[in-house]
C-alpha atoms as a PDB file:
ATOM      1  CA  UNK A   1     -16.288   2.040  25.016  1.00  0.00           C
ATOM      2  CA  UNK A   2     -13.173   3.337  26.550  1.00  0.00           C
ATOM      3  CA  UNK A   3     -10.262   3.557  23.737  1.00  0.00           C
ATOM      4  CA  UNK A   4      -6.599   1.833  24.943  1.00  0.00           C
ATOM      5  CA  UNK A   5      -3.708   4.256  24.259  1.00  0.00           C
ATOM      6  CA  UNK A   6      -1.112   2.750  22.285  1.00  0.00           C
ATOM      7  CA  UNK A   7       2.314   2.991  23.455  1.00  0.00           C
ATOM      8  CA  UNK A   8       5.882   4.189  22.108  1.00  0.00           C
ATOM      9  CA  UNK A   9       7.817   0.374  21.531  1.00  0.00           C
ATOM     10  CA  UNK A  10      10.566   1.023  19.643  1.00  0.00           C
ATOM     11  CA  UNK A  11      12.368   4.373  18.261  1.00  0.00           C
ATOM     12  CA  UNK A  12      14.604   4.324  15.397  1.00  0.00           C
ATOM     13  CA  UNK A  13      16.697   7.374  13.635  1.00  0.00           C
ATOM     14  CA  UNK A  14      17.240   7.423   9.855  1.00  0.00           C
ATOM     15  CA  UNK A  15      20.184   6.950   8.213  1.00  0.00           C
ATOM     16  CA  UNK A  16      21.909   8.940   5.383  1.00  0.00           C
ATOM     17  CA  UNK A  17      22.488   6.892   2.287  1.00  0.00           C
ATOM     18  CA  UNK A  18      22.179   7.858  -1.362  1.00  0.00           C
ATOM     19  CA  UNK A  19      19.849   6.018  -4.354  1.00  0.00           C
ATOM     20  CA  UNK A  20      19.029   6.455  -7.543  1.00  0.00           C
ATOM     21  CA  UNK A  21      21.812   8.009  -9.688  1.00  0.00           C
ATOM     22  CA  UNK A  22      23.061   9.037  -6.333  1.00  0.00           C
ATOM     23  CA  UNK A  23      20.469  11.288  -4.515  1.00  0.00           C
ATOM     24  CA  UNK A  24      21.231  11.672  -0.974  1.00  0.00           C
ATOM     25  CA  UNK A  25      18.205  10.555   1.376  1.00  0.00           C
ATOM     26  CA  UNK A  26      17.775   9.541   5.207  1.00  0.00           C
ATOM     27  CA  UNK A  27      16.727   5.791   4.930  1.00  0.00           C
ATOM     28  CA  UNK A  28      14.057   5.232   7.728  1.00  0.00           C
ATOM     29  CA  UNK A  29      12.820   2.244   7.260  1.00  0.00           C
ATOM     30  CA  UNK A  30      14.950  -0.310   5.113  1.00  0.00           C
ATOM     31  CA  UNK A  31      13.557  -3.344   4.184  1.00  0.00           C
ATOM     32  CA  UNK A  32      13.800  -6.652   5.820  1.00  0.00           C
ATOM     33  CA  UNK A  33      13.089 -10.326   5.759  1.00  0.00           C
ATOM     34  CA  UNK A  34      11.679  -9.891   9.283  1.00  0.00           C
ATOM     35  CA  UNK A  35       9.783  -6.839   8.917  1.00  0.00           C
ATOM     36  CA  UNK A  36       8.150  -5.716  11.933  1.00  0.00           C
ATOM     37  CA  UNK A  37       6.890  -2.537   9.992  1.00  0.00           C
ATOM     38  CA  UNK A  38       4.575  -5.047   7.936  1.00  0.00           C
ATOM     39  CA  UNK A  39       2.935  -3.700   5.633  1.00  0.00           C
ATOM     40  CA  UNK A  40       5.481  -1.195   5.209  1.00  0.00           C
ATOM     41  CA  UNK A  41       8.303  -1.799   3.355  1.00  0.00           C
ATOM     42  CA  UNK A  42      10.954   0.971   2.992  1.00  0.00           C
ATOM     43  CA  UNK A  43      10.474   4.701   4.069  1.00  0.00           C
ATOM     44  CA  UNK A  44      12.936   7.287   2.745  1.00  0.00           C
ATOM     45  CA  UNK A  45      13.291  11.185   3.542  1.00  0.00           C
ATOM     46  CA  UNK A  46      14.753  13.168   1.151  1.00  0.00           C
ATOM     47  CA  UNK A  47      15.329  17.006   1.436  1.00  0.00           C
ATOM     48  CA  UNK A  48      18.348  19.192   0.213  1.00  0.00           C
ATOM     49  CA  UNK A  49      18.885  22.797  -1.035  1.00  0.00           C
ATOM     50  CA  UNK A  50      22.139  21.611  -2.829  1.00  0.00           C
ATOM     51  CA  UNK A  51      21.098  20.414  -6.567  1.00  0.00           C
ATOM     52  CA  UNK A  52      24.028  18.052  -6.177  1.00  0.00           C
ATOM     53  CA  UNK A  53      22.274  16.444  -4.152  1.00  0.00           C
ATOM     54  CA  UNK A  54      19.732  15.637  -5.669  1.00  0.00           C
ATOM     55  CA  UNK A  55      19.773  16.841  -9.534  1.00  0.00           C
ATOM     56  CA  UNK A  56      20.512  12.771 -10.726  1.00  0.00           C
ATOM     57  CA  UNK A  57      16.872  11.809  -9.828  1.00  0.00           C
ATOM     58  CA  UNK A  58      15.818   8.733 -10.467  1.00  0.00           C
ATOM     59  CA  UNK A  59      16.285   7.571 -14.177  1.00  0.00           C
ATOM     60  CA  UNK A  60      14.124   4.379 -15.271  1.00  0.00           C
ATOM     61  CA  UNK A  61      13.988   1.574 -13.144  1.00  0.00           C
ATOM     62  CA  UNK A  62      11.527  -1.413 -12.582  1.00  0.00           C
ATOM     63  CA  UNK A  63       8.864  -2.577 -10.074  1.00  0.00           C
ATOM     64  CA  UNK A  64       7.103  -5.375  -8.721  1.00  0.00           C
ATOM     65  CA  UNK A  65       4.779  -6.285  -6.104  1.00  0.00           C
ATOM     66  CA  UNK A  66       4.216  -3.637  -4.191  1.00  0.00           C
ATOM     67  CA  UNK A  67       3.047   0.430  -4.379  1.00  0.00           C
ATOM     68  CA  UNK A  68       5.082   3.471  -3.944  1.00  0.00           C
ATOM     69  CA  UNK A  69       3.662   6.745  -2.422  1.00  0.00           C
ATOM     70  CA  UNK A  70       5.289   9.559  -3.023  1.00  0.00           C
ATOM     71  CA  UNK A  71       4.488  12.837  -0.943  1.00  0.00           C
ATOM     72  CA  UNK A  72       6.169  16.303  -1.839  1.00  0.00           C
ATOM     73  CA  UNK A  73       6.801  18.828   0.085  1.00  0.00           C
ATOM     74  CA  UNK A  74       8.479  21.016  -0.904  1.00  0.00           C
ATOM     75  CA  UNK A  75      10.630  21.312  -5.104  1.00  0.00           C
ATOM     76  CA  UNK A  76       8.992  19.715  -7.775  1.00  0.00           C
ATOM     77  CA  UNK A  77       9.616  16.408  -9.999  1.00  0.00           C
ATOM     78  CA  UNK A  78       8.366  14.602 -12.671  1.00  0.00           C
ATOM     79  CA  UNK A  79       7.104  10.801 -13.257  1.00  0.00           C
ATOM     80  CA  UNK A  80       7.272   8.870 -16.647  1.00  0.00           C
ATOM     81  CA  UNK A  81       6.146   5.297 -16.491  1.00  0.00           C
ATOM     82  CA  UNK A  82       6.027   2.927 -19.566  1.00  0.00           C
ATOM     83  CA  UNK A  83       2.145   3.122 -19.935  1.00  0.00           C
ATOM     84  CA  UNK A  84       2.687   6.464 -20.719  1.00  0.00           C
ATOM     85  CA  UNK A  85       1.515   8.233 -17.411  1.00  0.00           C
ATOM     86  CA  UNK A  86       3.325  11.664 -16.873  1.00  0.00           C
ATOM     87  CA  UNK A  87       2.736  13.335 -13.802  1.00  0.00           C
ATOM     88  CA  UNK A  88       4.032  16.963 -12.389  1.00  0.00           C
ATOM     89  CA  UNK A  89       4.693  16.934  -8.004  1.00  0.00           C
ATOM     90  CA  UNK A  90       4.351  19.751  -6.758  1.00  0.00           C
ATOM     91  CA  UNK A  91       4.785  20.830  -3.007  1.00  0.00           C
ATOM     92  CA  UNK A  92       2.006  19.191  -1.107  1.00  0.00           C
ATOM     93  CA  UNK A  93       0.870  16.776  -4.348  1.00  0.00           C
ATOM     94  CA  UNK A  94       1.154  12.612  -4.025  1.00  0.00           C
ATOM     95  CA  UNK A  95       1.682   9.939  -6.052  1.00  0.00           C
ATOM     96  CA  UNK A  96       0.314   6.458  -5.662  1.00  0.00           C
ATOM     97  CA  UNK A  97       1.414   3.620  -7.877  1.00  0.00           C
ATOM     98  CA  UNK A  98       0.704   0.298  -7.283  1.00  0.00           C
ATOM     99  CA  UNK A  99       3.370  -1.613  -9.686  1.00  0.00           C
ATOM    100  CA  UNK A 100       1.767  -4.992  -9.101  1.00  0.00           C
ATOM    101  CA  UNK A 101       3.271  -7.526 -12.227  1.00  0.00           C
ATOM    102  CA  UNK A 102       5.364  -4.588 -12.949  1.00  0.00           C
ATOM    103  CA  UNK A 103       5.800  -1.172 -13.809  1.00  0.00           C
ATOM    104  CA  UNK A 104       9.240   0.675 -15.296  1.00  0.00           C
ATOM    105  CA  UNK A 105       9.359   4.209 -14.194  1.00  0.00           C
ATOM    106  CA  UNK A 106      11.686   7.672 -13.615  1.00  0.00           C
ATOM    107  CA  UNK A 107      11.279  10.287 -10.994  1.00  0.00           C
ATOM    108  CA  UNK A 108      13.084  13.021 -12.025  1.00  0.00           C
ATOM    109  CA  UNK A 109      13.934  16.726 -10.289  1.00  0.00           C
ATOM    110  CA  UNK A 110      12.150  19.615 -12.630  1.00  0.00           C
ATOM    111  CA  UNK A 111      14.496  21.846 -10.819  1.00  0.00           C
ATOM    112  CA  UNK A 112      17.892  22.912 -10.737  1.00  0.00           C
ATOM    113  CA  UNK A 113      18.009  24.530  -7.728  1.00  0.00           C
ATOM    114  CA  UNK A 114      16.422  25.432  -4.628  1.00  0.00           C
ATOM    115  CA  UNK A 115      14.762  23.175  -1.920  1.00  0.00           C
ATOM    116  CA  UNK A 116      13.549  19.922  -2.706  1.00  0.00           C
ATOM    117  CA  UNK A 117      12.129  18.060   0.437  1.00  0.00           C
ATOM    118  CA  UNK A 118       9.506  14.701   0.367  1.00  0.00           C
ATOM    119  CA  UNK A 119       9.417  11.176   1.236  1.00  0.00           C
ATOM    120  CA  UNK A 120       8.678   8.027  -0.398  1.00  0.00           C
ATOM    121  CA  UNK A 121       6.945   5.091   1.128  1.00  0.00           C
ATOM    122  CA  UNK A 122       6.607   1.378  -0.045  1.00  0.00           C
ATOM    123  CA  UNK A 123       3.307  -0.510   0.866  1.00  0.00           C
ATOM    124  CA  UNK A 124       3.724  -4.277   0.443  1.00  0.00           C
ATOM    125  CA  UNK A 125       0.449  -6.053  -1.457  1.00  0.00           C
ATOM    126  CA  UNK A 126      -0.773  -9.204  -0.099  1.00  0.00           C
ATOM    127  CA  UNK A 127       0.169 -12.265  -2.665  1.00  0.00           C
ATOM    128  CA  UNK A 128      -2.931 -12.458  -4.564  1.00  0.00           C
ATOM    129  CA  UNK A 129      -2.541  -8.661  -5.461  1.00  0.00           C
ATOM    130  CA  UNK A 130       1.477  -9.131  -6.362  1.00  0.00           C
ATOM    131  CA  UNK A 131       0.722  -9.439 -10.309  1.00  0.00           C
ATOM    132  CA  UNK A 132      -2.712  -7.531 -10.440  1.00  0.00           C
ATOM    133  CA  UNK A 133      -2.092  -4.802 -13.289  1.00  0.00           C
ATOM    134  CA  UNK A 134      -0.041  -1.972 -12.282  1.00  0.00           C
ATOM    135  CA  UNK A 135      -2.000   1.215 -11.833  1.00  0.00           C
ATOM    136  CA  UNK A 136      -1.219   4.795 -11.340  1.00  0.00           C
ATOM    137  CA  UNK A 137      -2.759   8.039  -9.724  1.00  0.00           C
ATOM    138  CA  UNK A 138      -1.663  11.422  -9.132  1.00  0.00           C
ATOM    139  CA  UNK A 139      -3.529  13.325  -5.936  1.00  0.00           C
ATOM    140  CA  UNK A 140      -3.375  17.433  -6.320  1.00  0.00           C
ATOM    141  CA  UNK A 141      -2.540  19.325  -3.093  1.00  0.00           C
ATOM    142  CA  UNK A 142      -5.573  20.930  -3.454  1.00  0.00           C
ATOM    143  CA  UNK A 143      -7.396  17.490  -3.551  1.00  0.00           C
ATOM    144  CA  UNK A 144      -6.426  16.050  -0.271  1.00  0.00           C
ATOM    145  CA  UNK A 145      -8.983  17.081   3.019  1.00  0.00           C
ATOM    146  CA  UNK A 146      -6.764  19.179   5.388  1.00  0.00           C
ATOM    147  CA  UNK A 147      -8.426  20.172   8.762  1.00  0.00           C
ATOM    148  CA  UNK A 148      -7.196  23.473  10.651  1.00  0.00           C
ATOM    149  CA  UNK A 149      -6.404  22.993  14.318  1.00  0.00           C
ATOM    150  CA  UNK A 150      -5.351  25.581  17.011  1.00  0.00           C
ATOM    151  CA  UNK A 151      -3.074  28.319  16.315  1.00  0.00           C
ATOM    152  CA  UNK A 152      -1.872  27.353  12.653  1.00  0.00           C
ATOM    153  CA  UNK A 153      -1.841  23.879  13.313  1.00  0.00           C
ATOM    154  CA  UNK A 154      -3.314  21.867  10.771  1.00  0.00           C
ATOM    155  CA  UNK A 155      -3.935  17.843   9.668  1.00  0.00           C
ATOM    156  CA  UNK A 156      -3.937  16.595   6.146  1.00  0.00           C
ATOM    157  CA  UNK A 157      -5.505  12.896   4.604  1.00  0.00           C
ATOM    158  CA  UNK A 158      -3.410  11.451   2.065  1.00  0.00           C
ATOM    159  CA  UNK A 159      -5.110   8.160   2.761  1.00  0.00           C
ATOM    160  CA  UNK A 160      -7.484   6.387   4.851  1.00  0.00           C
ATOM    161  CA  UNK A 161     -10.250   8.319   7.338  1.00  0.00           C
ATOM    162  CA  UNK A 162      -9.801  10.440  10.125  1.00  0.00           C
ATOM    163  CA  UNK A 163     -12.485  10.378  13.024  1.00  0.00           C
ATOM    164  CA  UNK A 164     -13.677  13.086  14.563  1.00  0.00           C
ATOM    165  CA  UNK A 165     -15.586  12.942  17.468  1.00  0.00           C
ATOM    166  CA  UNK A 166     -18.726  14.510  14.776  1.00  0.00           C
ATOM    167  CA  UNK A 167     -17.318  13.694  11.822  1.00  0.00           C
ATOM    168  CA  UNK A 168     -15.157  11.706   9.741  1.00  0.00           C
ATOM    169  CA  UNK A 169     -12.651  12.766   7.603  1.00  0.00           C
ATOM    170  CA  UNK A 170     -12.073  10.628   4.104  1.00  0.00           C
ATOM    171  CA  UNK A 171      -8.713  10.969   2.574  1.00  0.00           C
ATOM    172  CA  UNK A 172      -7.947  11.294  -0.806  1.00  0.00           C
ATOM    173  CA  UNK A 173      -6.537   7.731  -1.474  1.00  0.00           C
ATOM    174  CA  UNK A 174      -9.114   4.814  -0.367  1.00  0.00           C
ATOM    175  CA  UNK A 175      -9.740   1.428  -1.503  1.00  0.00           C
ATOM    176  CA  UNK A 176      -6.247  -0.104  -0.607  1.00  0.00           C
ATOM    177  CA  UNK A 177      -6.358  -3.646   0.981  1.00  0.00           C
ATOM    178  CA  UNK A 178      -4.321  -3.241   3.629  1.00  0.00           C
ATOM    179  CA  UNK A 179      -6.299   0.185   4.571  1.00  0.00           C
ATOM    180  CA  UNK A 180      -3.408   2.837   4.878  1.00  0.00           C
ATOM    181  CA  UNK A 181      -3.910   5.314   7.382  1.00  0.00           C
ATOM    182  CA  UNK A 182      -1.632   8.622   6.111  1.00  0.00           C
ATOM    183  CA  UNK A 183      -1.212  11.714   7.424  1.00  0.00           C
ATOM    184  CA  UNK A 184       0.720  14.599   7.815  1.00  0.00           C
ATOM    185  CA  UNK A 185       0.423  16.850  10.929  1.00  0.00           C
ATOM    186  CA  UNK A 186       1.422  20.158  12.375  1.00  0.00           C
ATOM    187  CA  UNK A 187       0.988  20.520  15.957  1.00  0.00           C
ATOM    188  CA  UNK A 188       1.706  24.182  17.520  1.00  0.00           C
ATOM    189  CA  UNK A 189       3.296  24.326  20.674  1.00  0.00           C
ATOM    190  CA  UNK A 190       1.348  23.419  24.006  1.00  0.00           C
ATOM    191  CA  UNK A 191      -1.330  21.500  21.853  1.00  0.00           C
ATOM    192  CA  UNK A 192      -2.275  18.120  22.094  1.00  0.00           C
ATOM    193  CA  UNK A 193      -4.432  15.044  19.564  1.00  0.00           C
ATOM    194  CA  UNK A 194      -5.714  12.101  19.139  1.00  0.00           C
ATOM    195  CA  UNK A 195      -6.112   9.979  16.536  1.00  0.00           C
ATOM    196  CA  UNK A 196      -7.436   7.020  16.330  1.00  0.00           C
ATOM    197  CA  UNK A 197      -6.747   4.124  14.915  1.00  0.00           C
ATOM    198  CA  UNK A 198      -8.055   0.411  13.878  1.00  0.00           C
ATOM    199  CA  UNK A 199      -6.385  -2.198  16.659  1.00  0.00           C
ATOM    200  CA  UNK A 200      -4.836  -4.932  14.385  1.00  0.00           C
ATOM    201  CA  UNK A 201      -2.765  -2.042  12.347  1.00  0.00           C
ATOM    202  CA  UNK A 202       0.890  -1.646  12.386  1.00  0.00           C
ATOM    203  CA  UNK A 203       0.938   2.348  13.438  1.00  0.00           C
ATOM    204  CA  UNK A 204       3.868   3.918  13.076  1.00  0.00           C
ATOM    205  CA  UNK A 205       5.384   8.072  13.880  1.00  0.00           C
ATOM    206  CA  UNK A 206       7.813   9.787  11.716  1.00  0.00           C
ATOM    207  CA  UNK A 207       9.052  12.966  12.845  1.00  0.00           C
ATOM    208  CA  UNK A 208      10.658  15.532  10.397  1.00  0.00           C
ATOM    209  CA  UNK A 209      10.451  18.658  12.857  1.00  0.00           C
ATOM    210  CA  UNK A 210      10.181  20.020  15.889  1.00  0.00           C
ATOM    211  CA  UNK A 211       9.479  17.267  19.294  1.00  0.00           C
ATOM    212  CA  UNK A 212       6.500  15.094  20.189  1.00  0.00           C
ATOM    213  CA  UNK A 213       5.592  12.855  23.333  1.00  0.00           C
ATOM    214  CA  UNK A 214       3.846  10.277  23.224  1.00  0.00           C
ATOM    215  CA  UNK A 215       0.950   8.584  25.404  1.00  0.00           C
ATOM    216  CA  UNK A 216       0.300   9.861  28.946  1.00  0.00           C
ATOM    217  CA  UNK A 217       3.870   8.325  30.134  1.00  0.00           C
ATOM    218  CA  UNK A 218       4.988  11.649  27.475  1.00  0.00           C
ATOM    219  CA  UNK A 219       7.809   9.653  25.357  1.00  0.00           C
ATOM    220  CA  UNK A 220       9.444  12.064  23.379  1.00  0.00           C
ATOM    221  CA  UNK A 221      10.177  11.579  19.551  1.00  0.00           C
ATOM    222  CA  UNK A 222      12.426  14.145  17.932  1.00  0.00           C
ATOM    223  CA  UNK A 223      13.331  15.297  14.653  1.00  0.00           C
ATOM    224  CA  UNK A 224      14.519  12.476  11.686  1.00  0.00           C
ATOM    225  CA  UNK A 225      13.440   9.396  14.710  1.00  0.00           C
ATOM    226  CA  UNK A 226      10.732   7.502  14.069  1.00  0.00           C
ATOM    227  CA  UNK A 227       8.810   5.274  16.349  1.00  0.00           C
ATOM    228  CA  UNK A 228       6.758   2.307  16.389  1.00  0.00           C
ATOM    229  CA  UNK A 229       2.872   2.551  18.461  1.00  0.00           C
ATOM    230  CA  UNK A 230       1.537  -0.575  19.787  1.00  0.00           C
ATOM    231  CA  UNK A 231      -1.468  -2.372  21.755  1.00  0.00           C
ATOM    232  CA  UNK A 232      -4.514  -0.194  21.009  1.00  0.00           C
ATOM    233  CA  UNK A 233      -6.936   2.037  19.370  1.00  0.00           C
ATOM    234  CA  UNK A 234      -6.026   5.131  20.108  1.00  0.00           C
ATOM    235  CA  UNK A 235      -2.603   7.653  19.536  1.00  0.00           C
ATOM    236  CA  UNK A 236      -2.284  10.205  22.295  1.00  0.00           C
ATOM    237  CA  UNK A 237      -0.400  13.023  21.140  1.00  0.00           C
ATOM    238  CA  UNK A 238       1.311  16.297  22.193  1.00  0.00           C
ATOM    239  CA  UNK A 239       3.954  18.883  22.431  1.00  0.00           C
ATOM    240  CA  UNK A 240       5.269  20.815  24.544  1.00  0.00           C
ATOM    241  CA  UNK A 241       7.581  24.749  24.232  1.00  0.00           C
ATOM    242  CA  UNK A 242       7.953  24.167  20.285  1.00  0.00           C
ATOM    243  CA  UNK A 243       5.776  23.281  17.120  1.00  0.00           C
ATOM    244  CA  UNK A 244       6.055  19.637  15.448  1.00  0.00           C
ATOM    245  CA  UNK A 245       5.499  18.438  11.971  1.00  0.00           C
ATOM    246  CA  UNK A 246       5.124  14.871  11.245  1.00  0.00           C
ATOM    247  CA  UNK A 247       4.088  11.957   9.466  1.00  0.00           C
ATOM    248  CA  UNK A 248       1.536   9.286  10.929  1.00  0.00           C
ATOM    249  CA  UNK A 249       1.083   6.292   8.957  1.00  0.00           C
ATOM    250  CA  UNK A 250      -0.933   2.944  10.015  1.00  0.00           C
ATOM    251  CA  UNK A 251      -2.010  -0.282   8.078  1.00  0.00           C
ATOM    252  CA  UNK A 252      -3.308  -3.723   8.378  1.00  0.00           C
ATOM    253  CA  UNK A 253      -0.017  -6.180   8.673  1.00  0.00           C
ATOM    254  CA  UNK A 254      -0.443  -8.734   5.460  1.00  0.00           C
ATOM    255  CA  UNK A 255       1.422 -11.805   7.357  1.00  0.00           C
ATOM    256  CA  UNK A 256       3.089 -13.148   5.023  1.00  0.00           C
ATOM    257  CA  UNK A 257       6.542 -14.178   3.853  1.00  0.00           C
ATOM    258  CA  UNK A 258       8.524 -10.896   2.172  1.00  0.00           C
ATOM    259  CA  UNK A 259      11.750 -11.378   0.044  1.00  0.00           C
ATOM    260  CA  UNK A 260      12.635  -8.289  -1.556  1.00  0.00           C
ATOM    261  CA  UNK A 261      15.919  -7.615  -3.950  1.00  0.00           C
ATOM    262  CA  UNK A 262      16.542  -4.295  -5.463  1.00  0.00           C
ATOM    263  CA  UNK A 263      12.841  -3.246  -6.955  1.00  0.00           C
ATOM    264  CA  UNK A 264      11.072  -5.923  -6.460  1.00  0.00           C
ATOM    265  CA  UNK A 265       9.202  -7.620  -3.533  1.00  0.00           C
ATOM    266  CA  UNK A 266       7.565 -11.092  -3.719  1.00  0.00           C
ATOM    267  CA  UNK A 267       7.002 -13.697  -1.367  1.00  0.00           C
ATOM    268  CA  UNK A 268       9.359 -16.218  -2.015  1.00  0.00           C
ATOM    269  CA  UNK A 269      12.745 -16.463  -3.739  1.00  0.00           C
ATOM    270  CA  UNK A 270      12.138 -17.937  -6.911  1.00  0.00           C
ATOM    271  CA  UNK A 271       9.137 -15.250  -7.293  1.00  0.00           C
ATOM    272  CA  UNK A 272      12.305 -12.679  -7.298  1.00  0.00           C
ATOM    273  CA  UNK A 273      14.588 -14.907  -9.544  1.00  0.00           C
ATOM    274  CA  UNK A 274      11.392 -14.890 -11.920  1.00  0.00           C
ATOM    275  CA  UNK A 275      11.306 -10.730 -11.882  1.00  0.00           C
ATOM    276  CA  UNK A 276      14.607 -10.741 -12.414  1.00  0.00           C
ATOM    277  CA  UNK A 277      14.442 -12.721 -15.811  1.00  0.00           C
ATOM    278  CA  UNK A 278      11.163 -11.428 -16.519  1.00  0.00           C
ATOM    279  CA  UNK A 279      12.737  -7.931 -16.494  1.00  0.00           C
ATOM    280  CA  UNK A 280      15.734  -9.041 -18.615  1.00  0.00           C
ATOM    281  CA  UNK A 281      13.702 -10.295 -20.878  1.00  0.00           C
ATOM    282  CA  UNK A 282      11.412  -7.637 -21.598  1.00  0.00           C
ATOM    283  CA  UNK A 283       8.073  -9.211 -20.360  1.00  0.00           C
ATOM    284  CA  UNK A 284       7.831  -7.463 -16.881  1.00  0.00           C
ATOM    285  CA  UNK A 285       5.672  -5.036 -18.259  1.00  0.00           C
ATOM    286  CA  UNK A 286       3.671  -7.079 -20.986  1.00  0.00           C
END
């Protein structure tokens, strides 16, 4: 059967901000009552060689209801989490914690100086997975499938599979309800891919490099602008004088009502009110 080539909808450029004890990030995707990124929640760039930028990190903080991915590339920093998990990012490593009833955690710079460039994603969980116990996993560079294309282009699988047409490609995260689809690609100039993708996912393009069109009508995506694929099973990819890194991510929409505040996202407003007391209380995490 013929694939349909989804098309570029909707292009939107990040926007500085600063979180945490005040690390400067581009906010890509912010969260929103009406989220037409569902399942994803929030997606934030962060990427500085100044350690003021950056050197506050992320001291303890809670979570509920959702995961966090976070995807290095390049510095290093650490996670602590209340169960005791420790883990060491390093560039090209990710973290995946799903904080489901609640998790209280730090992400902290193990640098104090130098580059330090990565994103973090949230994934929302569907309601019956909201208070499942939190869980935690830390994926080695070395551990997620990269495939080599042309001229020192190359394709890595944080998550989900990657079809070939002989092969397919399993990523290093898999299991996940709403069945992430996560890459990271480098296209060399003149070069061209596509990627497939399931029909009822959200699918959307982050681009932290370089230019990319999109589709046979050639829509062009440039660097920090992300953009939103729609109507098919199939992304149709290419560039054109110069290189392009960037992130593709894609996932079944959960279709339900989101209220987030702060850390926390539930489905309805007294859900929050509850994390709220639950975390004042000291029983988020029991």
């Amino acid at each position: 059967m013929q694939k349909q080539t989804r098309q570029l909808s909707t292009i939107i450029s990040g926007q500085n901000t600063s979180d945490g004890a005040g690390v400067k990030l581009k906010r890509i995707i912010s969260p929103s009552p009406k989220n037409s990124f569902d399942p994803f929640i929030l997606l934030d760039e962060f990427g500085s060689n100044e350690p003021t930028d950056y050197i506050g990190g992320f001291p303890d903080h809670p979570h509920r209801g959702f995961e966090t991915v976070t995807y290095m590339l390049a510095g290093a920093m650490t996670h602590r989490d209340h169960l005791g998990n420790e883990g060491h990012l390093r560039a090209g490593d990710v973290q995946w914690m799903t904080a489901g009833r609640g998790v209280i955690h730090s992400e902290m710079p193990e640098q104090e100086n130098g580059l330090l460039h990565g994103f973090q994603l949230w994934l929302n969980l569907p309601a019956q997975e909201k208070m499942k116990p939190p869980h935690y996993q830390d994926i080695a560079a070395v551990d997620i499938p990269k495939v080599e294309l042309d001229n020192g282009g190359y394709l890595k699988v944080i998550a989900g599979d990657y079809l070939t047409e002989s092969q397919t490609i399993t990523g290093a995260v898999q299991g996940v309800t709403t069945q992430p689809l996560y890459l990271d690609i480098r296209l060399s100039p003149q070069q061209q891919l596509n990627i497939p993708v399931g029909v009822e996912h959200t699918a959307i393009i982050y681009v932290y490099q370089g230019e990319l069109t999109i589709s046979a009508e050639a829509k062009l995506l440039k660097t920090e602008q992300l953009g939103q694929l729609v109507e098919g099973d199939n992304i149709q990819l290419a560039t054109q004088n110069q290189s392009a890194q960037f992130l593709v991510l894609a996932a079944l929409p959960i279709k339900e009502p989101m209220v987030q505040a702060g850390p926390f996202v539930m489905n309805s407003v007294e859900e929050i009110e509850q994390a709220f007391q639950d975390y004042r209380s000291g029983v988020l995490t029991l």
